[in-house]
N, C-alpha and C. Protein backbone atom coordinates (compact mmCIF):
# COMPACT_ATOMS: atom_id res chain seq x y z
N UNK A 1 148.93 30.12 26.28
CA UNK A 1 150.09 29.29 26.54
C UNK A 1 151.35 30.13 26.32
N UNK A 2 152.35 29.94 27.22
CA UNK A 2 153.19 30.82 27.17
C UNK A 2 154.27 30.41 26.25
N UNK A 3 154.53 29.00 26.84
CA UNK A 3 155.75 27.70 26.40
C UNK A 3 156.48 27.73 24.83
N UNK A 4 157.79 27.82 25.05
CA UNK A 4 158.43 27.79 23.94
C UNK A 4 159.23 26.54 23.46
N UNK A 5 158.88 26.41 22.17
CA UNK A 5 159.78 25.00 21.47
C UNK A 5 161.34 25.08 21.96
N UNK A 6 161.53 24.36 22.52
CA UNK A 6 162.96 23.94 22.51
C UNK A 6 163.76 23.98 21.43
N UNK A 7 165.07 24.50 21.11
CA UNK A 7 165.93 24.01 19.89
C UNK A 7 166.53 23.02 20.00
N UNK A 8 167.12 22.72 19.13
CA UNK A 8 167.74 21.46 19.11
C UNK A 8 168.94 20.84 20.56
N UNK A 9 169.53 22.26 20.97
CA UNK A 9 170.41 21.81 21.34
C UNK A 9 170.31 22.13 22.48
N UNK A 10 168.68 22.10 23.22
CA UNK A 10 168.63 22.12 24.34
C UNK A 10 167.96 21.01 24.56
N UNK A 11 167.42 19.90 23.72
CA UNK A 11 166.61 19.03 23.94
C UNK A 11 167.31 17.96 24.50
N UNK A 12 169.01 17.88 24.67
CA UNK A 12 169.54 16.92 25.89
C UNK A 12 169.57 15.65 24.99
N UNK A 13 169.71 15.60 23.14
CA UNK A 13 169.68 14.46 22.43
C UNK A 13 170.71 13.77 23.15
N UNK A 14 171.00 12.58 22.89
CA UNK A 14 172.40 11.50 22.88
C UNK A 14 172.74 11.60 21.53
N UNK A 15 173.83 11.45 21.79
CA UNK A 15 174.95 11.36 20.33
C UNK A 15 174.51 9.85 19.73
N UNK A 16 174.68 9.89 18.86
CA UNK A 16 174.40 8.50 18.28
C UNK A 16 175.26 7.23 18.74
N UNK A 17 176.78 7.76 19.35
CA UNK A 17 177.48 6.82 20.16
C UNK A 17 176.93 6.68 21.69
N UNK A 18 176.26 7.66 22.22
CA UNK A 18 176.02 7.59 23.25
C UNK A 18 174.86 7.02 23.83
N UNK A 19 173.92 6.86 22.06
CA UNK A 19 172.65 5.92 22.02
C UNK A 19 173.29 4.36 22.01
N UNK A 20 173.93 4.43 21.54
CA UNK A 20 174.30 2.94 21.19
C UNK A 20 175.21 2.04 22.38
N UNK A 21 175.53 3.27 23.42
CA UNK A 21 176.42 2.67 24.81
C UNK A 21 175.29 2.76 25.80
N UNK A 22 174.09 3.18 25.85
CA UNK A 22 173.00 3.57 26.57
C UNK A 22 172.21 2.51 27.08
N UNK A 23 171.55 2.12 28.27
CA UNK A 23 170.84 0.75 28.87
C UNK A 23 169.63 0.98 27.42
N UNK A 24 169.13 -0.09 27.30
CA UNK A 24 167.89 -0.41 26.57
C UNK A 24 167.05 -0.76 26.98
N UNK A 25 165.42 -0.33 26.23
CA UNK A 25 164.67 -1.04 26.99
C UNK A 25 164.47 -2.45 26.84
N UNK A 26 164.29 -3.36 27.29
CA UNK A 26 164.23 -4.97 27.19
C UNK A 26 163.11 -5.21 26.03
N UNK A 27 162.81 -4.41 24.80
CA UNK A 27 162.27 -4.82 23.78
C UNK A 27 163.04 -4.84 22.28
N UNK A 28 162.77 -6.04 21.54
CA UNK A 28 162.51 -6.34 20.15
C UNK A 28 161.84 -5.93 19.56
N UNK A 29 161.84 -5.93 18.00
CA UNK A 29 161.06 -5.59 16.69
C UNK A 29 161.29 -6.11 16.07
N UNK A 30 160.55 -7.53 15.70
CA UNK A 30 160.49 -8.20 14.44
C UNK A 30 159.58 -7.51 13.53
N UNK A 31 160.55 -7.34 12.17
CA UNK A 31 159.34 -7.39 10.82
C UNK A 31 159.45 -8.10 10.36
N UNK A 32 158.20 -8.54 9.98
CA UNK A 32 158.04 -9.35 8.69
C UNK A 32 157.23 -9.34 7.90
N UNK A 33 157.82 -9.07 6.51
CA UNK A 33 157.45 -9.00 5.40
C UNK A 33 156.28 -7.97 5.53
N UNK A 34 157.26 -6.89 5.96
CA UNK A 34 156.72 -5.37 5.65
C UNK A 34 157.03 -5.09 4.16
N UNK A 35 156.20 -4.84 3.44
CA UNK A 35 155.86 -3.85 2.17
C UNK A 35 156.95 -2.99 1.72
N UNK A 36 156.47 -1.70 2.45
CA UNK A 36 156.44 -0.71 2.19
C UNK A 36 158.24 -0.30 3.43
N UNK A 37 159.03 0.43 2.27
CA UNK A 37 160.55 0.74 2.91
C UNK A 37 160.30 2.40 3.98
N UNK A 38 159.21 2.82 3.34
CA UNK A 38 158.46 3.92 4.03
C UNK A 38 158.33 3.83 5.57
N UNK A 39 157.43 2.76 5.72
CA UNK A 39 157.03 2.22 7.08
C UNK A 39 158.23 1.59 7.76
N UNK A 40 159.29 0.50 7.11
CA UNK A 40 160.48 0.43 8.16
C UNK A 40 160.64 1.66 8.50
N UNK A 41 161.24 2.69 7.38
CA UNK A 41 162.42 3.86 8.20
C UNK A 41 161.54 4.49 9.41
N UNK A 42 160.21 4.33 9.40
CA UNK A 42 159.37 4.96 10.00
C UNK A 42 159.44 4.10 11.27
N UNK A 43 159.40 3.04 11.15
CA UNK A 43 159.44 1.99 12.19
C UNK A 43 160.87 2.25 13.09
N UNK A 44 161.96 2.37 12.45
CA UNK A 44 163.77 2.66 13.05
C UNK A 44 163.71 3.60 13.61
N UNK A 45 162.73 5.18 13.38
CA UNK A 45 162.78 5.98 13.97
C UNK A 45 161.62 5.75 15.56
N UNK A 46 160.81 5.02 15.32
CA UNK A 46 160.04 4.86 16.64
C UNK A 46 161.11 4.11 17.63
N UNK A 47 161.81 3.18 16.95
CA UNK A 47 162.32 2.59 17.69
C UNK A 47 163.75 3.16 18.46
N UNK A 48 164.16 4.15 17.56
CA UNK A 48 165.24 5.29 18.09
C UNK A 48 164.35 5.82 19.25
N UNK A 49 163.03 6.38 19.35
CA UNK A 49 162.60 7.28 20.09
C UNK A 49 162.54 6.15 21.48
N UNK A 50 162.36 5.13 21.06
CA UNK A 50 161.95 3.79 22.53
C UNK A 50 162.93 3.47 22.97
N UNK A 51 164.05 3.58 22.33
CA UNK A 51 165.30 2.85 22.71
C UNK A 51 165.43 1.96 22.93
N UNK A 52 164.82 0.74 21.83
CA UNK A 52 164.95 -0.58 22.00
C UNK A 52 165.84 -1.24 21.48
N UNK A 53 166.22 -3.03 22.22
CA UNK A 53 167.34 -3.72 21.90
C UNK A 53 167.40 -3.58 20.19
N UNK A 54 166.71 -4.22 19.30
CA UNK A 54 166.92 -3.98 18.10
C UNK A 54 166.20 -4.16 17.59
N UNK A 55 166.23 -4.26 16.06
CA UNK A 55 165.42 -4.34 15.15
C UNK A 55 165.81 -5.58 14.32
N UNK A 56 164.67 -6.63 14.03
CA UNK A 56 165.16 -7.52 13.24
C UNK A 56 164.79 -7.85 12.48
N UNK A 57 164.99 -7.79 11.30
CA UNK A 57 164.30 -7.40 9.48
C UNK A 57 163.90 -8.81 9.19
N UNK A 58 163.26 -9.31 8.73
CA UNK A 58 162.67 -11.23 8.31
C UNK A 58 162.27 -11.00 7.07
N UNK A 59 162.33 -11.82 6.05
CA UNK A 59 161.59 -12.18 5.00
C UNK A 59 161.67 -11.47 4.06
N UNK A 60 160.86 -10.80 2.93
CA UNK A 60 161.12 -9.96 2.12
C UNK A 60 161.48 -8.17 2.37
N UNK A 61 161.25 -7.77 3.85
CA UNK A 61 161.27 -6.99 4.45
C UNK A 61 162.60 -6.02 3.48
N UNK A 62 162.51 -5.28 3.16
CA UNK A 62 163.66 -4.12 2.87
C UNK A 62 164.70 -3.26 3.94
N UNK A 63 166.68 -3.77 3.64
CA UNK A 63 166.87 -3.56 4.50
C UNK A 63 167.86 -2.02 4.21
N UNK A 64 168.12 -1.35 5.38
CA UNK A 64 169.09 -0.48 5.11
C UNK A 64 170.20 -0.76 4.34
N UNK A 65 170.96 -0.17 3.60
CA UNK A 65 170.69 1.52 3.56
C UNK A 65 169.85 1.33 2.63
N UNK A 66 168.38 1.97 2.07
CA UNK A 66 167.57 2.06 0.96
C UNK A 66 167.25 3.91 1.00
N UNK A 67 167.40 4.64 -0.10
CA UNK A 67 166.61 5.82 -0.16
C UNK A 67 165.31 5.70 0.53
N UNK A 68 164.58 4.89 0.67
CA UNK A 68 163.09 5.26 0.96
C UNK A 68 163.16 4.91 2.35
N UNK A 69 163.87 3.93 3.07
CA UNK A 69 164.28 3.79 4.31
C UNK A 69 164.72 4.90 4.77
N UNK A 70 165.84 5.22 4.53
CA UNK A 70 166.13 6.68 4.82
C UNK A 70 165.50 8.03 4.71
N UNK A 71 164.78 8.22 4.50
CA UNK A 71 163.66 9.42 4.61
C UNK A 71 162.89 9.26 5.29
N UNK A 72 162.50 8.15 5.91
CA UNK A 72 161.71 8.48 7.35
C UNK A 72 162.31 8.48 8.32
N UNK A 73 163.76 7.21 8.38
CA UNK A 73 164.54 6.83 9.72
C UNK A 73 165.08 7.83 9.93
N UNK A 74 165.62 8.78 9.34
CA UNK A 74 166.21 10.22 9.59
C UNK A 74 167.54 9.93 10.39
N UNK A 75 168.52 8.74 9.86
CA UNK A 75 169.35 8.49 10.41
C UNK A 75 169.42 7.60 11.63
N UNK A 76 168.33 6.84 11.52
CA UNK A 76 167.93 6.06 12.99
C UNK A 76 168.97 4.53 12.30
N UNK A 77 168.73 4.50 11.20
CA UNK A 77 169.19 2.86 11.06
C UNK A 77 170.76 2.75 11.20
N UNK A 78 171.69 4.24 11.07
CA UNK A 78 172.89 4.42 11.93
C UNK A 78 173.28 3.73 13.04
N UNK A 79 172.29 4.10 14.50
CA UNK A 79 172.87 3.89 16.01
C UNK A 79 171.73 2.65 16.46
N UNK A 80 170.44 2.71 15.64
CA UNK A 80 169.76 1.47 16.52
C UNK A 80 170.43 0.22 16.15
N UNK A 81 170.28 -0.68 16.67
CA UNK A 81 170.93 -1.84 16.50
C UNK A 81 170.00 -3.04 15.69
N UNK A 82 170.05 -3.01 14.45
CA UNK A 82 169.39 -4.59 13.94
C UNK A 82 170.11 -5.02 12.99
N UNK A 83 169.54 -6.22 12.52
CA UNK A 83 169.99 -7.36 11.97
C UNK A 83 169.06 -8.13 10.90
N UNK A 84 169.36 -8.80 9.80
CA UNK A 84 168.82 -9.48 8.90
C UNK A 84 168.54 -11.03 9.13
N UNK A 85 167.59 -11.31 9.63
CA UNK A 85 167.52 -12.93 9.24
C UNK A 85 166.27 -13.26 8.37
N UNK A 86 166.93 -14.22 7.17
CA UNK A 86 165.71 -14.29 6.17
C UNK A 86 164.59 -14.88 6.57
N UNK A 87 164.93 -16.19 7.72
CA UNK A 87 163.55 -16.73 8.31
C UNK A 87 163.33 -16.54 9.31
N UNK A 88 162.05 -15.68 9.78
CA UNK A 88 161.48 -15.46 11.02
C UNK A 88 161.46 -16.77 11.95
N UNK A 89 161.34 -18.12 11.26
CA UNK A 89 161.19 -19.01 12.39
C UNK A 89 162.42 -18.93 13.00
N UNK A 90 163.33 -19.06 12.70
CA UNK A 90 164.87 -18.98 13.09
C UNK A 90 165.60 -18.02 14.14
N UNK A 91 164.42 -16.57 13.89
CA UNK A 91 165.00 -15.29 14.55
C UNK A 91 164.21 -16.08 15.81
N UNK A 92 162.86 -16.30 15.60
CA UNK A 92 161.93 -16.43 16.75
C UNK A 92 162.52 -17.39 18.07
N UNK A 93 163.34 -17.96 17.24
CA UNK A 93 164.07 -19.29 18.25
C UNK A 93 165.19 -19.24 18.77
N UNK A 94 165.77 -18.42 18.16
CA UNK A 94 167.14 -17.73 18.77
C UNK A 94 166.55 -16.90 19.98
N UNK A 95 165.68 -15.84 20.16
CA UNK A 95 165.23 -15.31 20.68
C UNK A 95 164.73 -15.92 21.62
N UNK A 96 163.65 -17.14 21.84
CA UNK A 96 163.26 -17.90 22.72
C UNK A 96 164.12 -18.68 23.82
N UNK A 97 165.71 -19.24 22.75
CA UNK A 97 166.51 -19.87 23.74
C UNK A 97 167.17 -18.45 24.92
N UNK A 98 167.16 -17.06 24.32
CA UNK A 98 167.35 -16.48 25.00
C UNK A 98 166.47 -15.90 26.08
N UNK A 99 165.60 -16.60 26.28
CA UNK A 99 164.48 -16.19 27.22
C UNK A 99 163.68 -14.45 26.77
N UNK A 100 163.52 -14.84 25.92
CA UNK A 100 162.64 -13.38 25.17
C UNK A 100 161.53 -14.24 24.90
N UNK A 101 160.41 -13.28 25.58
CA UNK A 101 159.05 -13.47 24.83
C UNK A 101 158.41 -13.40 23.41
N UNK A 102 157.83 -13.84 23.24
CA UNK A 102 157.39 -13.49 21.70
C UNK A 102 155.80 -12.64 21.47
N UNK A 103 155.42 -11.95 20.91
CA UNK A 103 154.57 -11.30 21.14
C UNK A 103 154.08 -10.96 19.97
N UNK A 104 152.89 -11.36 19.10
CA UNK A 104 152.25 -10.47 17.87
C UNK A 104 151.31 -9.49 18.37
N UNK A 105 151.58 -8.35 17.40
CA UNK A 105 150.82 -7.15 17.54
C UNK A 105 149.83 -7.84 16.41
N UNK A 106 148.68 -8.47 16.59
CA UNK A 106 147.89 -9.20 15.64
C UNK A 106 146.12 -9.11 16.53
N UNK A 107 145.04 -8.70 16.02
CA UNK A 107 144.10 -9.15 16.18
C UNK A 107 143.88 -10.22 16.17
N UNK A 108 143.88 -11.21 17.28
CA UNK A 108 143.41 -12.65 17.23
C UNK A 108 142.59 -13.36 17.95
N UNK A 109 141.84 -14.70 17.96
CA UNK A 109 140.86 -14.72 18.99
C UNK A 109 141.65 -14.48 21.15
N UNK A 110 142.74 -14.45 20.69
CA UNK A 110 143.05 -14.74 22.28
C UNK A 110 144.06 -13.69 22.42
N UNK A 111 144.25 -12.16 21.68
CA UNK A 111 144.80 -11.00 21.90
C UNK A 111 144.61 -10.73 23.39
N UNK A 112 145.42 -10.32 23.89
CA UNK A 112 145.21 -9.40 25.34
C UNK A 112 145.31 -7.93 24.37
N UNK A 113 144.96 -6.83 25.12
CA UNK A 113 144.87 -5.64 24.91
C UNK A 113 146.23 -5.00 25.28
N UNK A 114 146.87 -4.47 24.42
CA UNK A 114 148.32 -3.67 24.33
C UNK A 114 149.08 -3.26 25.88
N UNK A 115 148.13 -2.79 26.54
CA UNK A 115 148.01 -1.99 27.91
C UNK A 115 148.27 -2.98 29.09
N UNK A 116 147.86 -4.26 28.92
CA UNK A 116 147.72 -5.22 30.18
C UNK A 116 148.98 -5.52 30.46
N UNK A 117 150.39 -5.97 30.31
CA UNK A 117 151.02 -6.43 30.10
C UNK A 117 152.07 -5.69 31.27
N UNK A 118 152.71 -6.54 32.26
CA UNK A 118 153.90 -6.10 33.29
C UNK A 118 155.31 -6.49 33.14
N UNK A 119 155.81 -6.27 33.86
CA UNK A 119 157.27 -6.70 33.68
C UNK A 119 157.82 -7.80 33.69
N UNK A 120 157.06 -8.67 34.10
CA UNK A 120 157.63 -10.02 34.33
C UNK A 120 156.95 -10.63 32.64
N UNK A 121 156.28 -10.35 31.95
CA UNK A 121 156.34 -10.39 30.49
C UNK A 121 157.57 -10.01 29.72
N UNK A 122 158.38 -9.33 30.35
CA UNK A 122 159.97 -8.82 29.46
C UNK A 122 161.13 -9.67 30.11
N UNK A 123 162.19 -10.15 29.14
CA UNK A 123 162.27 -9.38 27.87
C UNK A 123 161.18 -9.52 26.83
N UNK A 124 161.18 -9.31 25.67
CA UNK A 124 159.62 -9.40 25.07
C UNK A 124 160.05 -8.95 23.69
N UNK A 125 159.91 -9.31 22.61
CA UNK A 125 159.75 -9.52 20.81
C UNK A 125 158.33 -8.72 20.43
N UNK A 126 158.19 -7.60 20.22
CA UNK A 126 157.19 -7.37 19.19
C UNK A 126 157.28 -7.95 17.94
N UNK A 127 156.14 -8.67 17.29
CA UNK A 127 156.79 -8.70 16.13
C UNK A 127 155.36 -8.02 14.95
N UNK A 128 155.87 -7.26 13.88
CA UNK A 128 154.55 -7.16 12.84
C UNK A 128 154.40 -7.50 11.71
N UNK A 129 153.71 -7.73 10.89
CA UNK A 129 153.57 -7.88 9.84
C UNK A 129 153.09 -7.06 8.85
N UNK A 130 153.33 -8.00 7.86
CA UNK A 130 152.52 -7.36 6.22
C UNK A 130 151.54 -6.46 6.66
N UNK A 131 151.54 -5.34 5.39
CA UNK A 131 150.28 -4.19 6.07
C UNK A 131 149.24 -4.81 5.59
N UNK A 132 149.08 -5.83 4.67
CA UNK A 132 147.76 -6.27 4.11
C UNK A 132 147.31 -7.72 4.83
N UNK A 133 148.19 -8.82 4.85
CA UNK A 133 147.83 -9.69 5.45
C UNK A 133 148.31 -10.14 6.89
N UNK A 134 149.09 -9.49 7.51
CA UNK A 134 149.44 -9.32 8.57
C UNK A 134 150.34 -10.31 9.00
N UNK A 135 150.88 -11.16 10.01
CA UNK A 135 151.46 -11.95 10.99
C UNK A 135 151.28 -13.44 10.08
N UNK A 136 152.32 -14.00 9.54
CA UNK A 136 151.83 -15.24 8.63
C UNK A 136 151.49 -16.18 10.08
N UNK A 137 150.12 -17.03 9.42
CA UNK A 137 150.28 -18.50 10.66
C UNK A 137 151.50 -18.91 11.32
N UNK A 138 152.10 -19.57 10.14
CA UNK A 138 153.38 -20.11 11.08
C UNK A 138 154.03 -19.32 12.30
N UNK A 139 154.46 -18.37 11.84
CA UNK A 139 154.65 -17.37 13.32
C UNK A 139 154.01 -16.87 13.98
N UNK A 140 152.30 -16.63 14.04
CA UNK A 140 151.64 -16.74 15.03
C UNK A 140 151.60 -17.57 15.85
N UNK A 141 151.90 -18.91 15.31
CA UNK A 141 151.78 -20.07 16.02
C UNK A 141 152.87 -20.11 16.98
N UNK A 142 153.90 -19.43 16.38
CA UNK A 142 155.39 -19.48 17.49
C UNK A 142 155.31 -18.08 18.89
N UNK A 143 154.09 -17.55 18.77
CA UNK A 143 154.15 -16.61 19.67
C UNK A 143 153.81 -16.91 20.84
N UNK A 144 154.32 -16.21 21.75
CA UNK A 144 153.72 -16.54 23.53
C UNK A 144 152.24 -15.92 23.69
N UNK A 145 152.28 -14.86 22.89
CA UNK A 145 150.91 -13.99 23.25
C UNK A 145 150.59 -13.19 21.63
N UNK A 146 149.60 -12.94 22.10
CA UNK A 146 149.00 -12.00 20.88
C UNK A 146 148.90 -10.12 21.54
N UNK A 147 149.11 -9.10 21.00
CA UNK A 147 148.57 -8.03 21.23
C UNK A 147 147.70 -7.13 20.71
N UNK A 148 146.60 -6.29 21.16
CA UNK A 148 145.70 -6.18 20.36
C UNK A 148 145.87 -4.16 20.91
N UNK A 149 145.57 -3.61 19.86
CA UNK A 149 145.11 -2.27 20.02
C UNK A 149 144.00 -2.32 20.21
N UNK A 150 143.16 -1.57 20.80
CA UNK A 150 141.59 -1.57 20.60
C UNK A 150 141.42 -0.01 19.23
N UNK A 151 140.40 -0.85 18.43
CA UNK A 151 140.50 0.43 17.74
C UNK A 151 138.30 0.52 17.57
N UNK A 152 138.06 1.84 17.22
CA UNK A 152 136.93 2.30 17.45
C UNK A 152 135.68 2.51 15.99
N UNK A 153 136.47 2.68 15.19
CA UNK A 153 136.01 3.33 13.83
C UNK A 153 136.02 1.65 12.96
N UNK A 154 135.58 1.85 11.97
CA UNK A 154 135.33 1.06 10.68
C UNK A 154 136.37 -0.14 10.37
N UNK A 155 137.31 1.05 9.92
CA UNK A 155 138.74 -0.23 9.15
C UNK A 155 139.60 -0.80 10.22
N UNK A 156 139.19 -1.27 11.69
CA UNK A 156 140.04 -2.14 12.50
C UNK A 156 141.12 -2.54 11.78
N UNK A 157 141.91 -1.11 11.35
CA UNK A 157 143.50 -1.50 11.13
C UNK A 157 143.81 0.29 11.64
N UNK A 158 145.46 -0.10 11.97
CA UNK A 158 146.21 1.13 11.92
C UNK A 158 147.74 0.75 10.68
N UNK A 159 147.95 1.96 10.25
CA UNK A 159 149.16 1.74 9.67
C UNK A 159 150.33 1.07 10.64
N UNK A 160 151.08 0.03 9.97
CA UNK A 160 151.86 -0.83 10.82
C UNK A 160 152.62 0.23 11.34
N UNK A 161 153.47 1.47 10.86
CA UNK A 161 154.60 2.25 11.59
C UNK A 161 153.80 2.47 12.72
N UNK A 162 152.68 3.09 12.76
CA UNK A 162 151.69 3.99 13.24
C UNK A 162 151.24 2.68 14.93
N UNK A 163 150.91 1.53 14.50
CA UNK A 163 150.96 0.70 15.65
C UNK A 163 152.19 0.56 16.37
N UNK A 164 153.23 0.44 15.73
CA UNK A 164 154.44 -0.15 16.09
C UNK A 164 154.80 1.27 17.44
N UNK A 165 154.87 2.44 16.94
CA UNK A 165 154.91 3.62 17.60
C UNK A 165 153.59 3.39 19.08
N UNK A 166 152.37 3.39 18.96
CA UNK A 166 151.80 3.15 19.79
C UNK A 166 152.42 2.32 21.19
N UNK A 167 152.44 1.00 20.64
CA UNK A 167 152.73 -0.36 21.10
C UNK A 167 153.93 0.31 22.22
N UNK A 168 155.04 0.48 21.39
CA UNK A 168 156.02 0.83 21.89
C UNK A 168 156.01 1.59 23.59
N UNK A 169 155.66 2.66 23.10
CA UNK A 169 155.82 3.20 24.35
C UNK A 169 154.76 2.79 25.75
N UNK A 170 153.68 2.29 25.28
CA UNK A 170 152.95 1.23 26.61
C UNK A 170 153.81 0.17 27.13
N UNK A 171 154.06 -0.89 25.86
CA UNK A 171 155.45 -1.43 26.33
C UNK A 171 156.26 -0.92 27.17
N UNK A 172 156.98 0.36 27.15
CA UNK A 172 157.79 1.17 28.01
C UNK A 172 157.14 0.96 29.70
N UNK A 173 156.09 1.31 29.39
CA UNK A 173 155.91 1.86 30.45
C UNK A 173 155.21 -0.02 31.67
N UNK A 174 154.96 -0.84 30.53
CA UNK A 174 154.78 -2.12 31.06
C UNK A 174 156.19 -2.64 31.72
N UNK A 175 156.84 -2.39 30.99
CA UNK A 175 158.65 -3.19 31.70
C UNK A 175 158.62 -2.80 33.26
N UNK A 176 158.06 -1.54 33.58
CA UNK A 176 158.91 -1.12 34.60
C UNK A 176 157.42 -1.27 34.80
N UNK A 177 156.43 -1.82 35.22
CA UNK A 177 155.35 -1.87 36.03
C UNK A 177 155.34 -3.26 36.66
N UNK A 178 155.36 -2.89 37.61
CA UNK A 178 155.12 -4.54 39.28
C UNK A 178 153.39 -4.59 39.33
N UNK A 179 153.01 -5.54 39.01
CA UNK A 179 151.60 -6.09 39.26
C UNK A 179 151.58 -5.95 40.75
């Protein structure tokens, strides 16, 4: 292989103002009652890389600025755009009158698989949960759909940042797909 790493300042970044004046993709990120401040910043930075509408923190969720947030977001919780609401039912409904889908990244009996999903599904709400117990009922119950990773090995889990990153960019590539 011949290919050389790019430096920084050929990689064509956007300025952090120029992220924040930039089209978006027609996706959300609800958390709720994520754990671990690790996995948000980790989560702000996927969502820097997707360029999605925002991020919207629910429940006990930890919000910027936190030290431990900040060491993964690497400055993402700067230019992405989110917001605090303490009850997810509330975000979920604001969101709905705005014609946004709702969507859990949740193993459930009636998951579609991450991948299926076209454009006429967006705009569209990821939302995730707790790394241990995942998506509470009540807001499963408020979702349009369920999404499912397929996973292969033993512990049918992925780390929530680690899905959220996945998800994301199929999403991407679902918005702009015509059935």
């Amino acid at each position: 292989m011949t290919a050389q790493k790019l430096r920084s300042e050929e990689m064509n970044r956007l300025s952090p103002e120029a992220f924040r004046a930039a089209e978006k993709f027609p996706i959300y990120v609800l958390l709720q009652n994520i754990r671990s401040m690790w996995n948000v910043g980790a989560i702000f930075r996927s969502c820097d890389a997707a360029r999605v509408e925002k991020v919207i923190i629910t429940g006990y969720t930890a919000t910027p600025p936190r030290k431990e947030i900040d060491k993964t977001a690497l400055g993402a919780t700067e230019w992405v755009a989110w917001e605090h609401v303490q009850n997810p039912l509330d975000a979920i409904a604001s969101l709905k009158a705005n014609g946004v889908k709702i969507a859990a990244l949740e193993i459930t009996t009636q998951a579609l698989r991450y991948d299926s999903l076209s454009k006429e599904h967006f705009p569209l709400c990821l939302i995730v949960g707790n790394e241990v117990s995942g998506i509470d009922d009540d807001v499963l119950a408020m979702c349009d759909l369920a999404l499912e990773i397929p996973q292969y090995g033993v512990k049918h889990s992925l780390n929530v940042a680690v899905s959220v990153g996945i998800a994301l960019f199929e999403l991407i590539k679902a918005s702009q797909r015509i059935v």
